[in-house]
PDB file of N, CA and C in Angstrom:
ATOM      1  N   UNK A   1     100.933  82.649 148.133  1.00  0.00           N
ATOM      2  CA  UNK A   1     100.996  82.356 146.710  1.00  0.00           C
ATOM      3  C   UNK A   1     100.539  83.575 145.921  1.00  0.00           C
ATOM      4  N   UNK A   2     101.360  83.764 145.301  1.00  0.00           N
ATOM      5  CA  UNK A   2     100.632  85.048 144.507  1.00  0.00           C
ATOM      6  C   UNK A   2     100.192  84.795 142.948  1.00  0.00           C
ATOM      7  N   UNK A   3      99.213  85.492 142.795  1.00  0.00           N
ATOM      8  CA  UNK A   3      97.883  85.383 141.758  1.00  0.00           C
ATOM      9  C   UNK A   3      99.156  85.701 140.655  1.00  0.00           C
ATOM     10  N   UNK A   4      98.841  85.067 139.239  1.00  0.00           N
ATOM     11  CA  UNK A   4      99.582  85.320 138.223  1.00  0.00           C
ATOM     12  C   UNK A   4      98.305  86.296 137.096  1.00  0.00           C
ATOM     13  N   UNK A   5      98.533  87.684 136.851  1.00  0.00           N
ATOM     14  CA  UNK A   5      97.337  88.144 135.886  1.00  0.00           C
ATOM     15  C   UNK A   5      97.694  88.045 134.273  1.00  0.00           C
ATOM     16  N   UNK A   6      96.500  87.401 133.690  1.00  0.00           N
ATOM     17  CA  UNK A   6      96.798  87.130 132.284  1.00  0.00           C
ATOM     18  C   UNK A   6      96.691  88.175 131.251  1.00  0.00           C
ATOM     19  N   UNK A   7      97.137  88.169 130.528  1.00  0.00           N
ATOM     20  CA  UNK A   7      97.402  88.853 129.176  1.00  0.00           C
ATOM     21  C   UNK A   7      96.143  88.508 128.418  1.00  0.00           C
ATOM     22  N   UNK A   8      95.487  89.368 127.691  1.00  0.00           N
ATOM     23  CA  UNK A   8      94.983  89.081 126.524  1.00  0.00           C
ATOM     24  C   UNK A   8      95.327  89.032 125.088  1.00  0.00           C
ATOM     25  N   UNK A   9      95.437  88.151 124.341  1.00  0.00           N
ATOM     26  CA  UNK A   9      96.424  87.635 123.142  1.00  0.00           C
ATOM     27  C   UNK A   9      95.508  87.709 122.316  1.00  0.00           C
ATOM     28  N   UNK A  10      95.774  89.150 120.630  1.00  0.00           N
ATOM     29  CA  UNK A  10      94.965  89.152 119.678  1.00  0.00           C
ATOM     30  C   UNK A  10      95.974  88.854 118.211  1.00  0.00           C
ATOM     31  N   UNK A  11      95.654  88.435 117.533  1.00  0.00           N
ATOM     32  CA  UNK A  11      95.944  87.577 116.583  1.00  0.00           C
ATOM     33  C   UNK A  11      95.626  89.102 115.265  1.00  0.00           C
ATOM     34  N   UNK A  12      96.619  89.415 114.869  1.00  0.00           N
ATOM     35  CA  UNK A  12      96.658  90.411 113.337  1.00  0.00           C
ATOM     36  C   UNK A  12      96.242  89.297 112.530  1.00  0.00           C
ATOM     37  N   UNK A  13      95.576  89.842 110.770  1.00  0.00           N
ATOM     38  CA  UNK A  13      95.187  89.378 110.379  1.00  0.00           C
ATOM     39  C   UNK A  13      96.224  87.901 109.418  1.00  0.00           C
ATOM     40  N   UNK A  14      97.121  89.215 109.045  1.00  0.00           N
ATOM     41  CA  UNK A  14      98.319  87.779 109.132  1.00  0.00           C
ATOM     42  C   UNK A  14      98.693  87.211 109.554  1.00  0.00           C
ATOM     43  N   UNK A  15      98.266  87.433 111.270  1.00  0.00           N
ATOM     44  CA  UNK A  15      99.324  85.983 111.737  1.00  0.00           C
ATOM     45  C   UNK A  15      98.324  85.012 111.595  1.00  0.00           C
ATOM     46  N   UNK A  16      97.509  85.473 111.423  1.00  0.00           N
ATOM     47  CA  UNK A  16      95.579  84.545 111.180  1.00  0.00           C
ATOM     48  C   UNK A  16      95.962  83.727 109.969  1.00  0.00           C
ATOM     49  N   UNK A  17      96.331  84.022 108.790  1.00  0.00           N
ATOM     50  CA  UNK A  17      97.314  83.434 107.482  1.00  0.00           C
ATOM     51  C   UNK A  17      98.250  82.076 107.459  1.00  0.00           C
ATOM     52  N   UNK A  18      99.168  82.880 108.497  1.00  0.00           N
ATOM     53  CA  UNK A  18     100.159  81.833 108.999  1.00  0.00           C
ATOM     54  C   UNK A  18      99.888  81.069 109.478  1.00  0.00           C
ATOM     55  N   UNK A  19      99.031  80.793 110.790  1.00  0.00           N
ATOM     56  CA  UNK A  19      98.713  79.925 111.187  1.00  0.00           C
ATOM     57  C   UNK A  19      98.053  78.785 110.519  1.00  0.00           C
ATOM     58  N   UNK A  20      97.251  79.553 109.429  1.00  0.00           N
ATOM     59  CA  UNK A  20      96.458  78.807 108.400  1.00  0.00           C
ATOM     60  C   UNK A  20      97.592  77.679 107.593  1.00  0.00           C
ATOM     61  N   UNK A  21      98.587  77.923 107.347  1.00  0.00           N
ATOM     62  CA  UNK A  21      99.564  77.392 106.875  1.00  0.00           C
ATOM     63  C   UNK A  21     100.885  76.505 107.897  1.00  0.00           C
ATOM     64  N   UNK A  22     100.331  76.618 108.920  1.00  0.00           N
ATOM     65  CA  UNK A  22     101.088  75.547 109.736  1.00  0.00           C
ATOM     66  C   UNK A  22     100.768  74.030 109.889  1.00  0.00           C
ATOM     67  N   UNK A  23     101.644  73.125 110.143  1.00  0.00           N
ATOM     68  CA  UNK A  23     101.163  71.769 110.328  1.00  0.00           C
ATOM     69  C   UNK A  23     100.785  71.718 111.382  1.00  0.00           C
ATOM     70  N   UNK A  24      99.925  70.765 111.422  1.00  0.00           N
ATOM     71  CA  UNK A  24      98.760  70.778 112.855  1.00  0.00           C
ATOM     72  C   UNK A  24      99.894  70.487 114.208  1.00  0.00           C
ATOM     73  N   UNK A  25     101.062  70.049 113.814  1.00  0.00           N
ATOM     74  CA  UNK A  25     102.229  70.009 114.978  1.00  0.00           C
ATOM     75  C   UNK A  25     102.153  71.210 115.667  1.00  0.00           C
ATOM     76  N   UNK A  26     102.837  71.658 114.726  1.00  0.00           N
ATOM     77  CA  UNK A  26     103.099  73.627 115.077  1.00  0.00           C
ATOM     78  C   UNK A  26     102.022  74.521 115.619  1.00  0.00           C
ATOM     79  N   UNK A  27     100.697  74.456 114.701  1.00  0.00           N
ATOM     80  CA  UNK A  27     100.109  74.916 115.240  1.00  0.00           C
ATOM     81  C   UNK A  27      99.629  74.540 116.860  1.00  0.00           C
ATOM     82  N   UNK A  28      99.552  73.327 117.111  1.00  0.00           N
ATOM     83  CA  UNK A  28      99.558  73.109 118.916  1.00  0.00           C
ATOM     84  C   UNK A  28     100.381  73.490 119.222  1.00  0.00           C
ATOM     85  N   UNK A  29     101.657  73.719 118.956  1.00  0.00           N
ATOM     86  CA  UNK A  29     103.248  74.085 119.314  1.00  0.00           C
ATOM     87  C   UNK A  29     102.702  75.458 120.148  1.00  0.00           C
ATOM     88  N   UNK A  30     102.444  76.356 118.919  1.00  0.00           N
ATOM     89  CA  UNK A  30     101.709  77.971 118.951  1.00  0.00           C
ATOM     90  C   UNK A  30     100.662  77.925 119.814  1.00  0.00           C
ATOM     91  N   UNK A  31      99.879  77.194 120.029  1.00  0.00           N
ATOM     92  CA  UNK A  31      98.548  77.372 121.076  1.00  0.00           C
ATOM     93  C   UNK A  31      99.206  77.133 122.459  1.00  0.00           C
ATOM     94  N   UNK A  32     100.122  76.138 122.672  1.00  0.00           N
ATOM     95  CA  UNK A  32     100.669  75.607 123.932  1.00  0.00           C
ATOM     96  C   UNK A  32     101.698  77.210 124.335  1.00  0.00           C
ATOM     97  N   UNK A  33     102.204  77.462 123.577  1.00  0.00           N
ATOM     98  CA  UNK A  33     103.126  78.877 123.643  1.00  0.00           C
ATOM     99  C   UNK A  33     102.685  80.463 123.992  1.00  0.00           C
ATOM    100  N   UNK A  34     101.462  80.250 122.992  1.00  0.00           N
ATOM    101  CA  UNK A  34     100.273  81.624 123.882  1.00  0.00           C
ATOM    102  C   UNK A  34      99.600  81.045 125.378  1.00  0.00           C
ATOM    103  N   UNK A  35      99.290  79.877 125.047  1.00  0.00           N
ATOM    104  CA  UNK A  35      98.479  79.612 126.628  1.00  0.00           C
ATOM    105  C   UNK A  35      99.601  79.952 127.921  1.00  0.00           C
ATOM    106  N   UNK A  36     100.648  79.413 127.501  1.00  0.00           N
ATOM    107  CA  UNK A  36     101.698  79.039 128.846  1.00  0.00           C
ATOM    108  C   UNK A  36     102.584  80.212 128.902  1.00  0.00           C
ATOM    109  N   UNK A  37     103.175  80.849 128.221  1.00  0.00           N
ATOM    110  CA  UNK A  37     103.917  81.889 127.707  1.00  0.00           C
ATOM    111  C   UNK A  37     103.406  82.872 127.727  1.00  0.00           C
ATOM    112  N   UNK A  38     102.751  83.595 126.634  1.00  0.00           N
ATOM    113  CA  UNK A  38     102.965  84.755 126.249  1.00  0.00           C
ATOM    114  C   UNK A  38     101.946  85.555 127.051  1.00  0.00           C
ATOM    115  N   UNK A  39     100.215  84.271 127.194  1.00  0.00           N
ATOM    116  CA  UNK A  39      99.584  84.946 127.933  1.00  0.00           C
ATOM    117  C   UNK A  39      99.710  85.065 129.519  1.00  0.00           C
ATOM    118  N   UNK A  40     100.584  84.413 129.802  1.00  0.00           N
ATOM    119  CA  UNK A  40     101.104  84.898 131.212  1.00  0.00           C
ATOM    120  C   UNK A  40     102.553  85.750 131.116  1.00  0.00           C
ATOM    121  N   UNK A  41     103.304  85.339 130.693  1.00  0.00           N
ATOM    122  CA  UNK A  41     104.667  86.498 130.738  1.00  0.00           C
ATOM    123  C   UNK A  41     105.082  86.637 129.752  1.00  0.00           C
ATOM    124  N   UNK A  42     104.457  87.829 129.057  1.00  0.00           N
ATOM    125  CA  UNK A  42     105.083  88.141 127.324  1.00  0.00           C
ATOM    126  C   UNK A  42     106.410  88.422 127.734  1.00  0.00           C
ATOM    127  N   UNK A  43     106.953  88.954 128.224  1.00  0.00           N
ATOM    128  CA  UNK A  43     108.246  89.905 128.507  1.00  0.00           C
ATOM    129  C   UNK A  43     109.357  88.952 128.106  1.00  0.00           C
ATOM    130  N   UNK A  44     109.109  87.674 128.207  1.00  0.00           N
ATOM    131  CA  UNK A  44     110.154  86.494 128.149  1.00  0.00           C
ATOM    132  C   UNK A  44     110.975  86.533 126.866  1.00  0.00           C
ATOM    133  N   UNK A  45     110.284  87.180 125.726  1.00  0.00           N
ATOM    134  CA  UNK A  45     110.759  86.758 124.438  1.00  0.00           C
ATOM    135  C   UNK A  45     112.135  87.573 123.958  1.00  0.00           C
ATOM    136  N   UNK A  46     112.349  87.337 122.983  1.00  0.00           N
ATOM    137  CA  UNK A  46     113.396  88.277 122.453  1.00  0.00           C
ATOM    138  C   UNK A  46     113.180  89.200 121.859  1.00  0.00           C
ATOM    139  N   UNK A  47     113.983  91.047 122.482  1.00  0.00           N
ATOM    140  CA  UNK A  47     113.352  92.100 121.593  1.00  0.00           C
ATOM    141  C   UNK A  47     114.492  92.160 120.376  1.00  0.00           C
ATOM    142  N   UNK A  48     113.457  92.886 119.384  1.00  0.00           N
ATOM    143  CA  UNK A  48     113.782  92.700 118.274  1.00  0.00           C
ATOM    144  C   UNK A  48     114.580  94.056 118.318  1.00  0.00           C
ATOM    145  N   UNK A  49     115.359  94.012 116.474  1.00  0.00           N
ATOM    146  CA  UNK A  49     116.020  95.265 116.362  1.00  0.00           C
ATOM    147  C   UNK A  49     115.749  96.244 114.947  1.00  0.00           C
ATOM    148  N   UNK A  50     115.998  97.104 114.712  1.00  0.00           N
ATOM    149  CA  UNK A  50     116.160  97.490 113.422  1.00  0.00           C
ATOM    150  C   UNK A  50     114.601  98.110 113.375  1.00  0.00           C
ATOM    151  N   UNK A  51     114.257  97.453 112.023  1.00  0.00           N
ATOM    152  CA  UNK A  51     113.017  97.997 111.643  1.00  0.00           C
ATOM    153  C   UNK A  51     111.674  97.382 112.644  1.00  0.00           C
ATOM    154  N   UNK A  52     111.940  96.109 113.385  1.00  0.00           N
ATOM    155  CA  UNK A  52     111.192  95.254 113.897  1.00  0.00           C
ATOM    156  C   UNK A  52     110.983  95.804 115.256  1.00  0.00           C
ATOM    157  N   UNK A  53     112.025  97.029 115.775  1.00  0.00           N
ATOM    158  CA  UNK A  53     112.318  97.462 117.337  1.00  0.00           C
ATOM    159  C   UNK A  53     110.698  97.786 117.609  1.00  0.00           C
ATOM    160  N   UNK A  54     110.725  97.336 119.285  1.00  0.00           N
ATOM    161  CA  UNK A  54     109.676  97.157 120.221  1.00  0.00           C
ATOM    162  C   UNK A  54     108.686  96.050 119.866  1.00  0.00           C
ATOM    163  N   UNK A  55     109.095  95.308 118.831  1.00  0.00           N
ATOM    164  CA  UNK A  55     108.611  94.197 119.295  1.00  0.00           C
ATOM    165  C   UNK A  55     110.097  92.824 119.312  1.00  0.00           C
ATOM    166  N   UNK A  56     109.001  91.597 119.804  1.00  0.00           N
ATOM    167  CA  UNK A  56     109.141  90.504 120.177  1.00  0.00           C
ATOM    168  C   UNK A  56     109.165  89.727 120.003  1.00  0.00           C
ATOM    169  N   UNK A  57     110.071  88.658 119.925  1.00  0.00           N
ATOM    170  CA  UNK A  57     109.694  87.051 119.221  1.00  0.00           C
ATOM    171  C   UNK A  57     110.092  85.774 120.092  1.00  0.00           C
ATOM    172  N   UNK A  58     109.176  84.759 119.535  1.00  0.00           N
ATOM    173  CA  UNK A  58     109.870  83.586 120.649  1.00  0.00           C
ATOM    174  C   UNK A  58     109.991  82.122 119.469  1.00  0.00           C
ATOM    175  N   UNK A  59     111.037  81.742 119.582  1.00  0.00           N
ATOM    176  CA  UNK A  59     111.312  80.546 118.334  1.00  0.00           C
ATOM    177  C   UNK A  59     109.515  79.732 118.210  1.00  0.00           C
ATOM    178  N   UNK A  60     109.309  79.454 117.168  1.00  0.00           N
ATOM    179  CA  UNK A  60     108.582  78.568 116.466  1.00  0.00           C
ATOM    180  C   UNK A  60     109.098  77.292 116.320  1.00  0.00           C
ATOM    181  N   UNK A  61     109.850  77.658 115.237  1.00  0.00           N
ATOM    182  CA  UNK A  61     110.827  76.605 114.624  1.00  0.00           C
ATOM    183  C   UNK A  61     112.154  76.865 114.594  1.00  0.00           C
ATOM    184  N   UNK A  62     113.091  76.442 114.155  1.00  0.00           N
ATOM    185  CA  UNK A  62     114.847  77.138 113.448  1.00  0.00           C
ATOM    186  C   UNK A  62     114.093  78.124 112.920  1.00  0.00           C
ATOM    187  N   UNK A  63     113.608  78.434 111.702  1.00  0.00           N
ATOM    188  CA  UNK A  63     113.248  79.358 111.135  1.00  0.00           C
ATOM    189  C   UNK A  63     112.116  80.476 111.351  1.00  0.00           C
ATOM    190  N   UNK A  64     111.276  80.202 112.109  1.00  0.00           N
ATOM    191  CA  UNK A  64     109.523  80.316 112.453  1.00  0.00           C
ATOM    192  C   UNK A  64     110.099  81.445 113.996  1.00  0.00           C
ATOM    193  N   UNK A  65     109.518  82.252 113.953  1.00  0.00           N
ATOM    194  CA  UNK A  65     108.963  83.060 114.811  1.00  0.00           C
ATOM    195  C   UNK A  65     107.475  83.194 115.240  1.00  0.00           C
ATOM    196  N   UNK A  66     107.318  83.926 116.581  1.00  0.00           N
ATOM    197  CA  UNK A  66     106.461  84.084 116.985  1.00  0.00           C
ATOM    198  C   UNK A  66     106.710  85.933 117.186  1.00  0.00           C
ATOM    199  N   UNK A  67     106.216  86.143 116.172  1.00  0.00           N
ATOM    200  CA  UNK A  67     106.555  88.192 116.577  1.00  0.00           C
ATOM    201  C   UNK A  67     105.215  88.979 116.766  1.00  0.00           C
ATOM    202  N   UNK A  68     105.351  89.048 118.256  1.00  0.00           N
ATOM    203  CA  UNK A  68     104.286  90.123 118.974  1.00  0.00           C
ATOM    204  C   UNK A  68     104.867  91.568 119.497  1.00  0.00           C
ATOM    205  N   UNK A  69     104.061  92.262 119.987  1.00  0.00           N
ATOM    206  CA  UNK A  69     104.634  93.555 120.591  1.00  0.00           C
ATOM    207  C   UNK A  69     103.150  93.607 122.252  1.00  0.00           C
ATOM    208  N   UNK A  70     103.719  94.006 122.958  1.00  0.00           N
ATOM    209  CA  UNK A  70     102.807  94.016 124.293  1.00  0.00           C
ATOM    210  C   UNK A  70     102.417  95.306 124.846  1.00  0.00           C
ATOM    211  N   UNK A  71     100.846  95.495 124.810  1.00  0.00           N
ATOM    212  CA  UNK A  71     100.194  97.096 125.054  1.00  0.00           C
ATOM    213  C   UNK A  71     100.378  96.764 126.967  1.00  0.00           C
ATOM    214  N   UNK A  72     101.188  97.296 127.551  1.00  0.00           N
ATOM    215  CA  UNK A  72     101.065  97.183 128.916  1.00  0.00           C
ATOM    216  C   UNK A  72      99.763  97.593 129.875  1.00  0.00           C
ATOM    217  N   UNK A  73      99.326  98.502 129.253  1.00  0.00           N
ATOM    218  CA  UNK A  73      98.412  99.398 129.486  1.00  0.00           C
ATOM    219  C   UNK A  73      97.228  98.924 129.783  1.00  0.00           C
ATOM    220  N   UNK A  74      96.661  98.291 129.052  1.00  0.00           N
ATOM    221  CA  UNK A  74      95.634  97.273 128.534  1.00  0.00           C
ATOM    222  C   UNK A  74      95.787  95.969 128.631  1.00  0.00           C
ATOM    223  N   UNK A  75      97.135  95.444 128.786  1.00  0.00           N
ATOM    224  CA  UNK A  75      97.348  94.117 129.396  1.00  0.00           C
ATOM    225  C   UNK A  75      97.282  92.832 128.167  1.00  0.00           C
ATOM    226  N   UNK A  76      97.211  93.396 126.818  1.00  0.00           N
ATOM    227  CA  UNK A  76      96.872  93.115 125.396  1.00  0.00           C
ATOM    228  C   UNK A  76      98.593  92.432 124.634  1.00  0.00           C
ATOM    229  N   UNK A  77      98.725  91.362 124.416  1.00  0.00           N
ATOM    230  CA  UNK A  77      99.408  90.848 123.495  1.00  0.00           C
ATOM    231  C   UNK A  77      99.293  90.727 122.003  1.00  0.00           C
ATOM    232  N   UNK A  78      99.739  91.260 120.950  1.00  0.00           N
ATOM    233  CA  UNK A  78      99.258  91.609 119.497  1.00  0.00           C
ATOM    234  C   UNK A  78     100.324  90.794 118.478  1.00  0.00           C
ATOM    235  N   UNK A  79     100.193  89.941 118.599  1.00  0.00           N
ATOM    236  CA  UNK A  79     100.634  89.049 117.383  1.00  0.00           C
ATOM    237  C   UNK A  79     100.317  89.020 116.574  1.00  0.00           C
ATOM    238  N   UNK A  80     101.285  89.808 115.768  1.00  0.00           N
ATOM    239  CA  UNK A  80     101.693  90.015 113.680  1.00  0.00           C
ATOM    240  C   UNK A  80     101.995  88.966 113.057  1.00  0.00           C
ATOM    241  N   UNK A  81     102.662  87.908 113.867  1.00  0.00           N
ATOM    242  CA  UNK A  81     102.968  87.211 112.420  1.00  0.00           C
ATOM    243  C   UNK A  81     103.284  86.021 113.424  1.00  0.00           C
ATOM    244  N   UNK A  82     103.426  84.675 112.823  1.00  0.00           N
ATOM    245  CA  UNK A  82     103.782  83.077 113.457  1.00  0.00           C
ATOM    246  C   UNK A  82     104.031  82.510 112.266  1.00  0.00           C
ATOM    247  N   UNK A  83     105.370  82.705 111.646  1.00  0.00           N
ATOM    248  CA  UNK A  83     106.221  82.665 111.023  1.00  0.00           C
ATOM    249  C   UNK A  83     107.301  83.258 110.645  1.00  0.00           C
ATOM    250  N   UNK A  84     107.473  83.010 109.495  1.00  0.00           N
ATOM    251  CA  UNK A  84     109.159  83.968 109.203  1.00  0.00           C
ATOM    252  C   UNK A  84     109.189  85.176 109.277  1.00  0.00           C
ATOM    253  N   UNK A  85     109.542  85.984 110.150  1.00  0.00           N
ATOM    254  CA  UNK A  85     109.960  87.597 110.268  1.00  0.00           C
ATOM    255  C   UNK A  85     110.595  88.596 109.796  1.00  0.00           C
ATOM    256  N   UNK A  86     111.216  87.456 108.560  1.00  0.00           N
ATOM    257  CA  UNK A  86     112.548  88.036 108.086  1.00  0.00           C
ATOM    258  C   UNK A  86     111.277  89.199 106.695  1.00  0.00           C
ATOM    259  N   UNK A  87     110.340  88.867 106.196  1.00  0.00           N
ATOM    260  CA  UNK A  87     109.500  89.463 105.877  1.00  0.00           C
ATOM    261  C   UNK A  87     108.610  90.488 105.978  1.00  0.00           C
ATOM    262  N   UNK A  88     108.904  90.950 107.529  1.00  0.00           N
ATOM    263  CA  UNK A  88     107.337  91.693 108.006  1.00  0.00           C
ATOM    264  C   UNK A  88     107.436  93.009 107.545  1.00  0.00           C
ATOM    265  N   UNK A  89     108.684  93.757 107.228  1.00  0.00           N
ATOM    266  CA  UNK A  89     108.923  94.837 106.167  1.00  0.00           C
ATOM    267  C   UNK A  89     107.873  95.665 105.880  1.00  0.00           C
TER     268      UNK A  89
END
């Protein structure tokens, strides 16, 4: 069986915002999604393009993102935002 090594997942100050503004649904949605997801296999998500390139997102909602970028190095997950992306500009 091989050992799965976890990620450490830090929260920017906006996505700290957003979250503040989620319904308590979502926000478990988002906790269940870093626990199971991101802090075990960020790589899963979708890379982004354009101005957003090298990072990452994984649906929220229809609309709602989850947009991180992953320090390999350090083993560090950095989530900007847990919401709409179409903003992060």
């Amino acid at each position: 069986m091989t050992e799965k090594t976890s990620y450490r997942v830090v929260f920017s100050h906006r996505a700290v915002k957003d979250i503040d503004k989620l319904t308590p649904k979502l926000r478990s949605k988002l906790k269940d999604i870093v626990r199971h997801r991101l802090s075990i296999e960020p790589k899963g998500g979708k890379h982004l393009v354009g101005d957003l390139k090298g990072y990452l997102s994984i649906r929220l909602t229809y609309q709602d993102r989850i947009v991180y970028r992953i320090d390999e190095e350090i083993m560090t997950v950095y989530i900007v935002r847990a919401r709409s992306h179409y903003d992060l500009k």
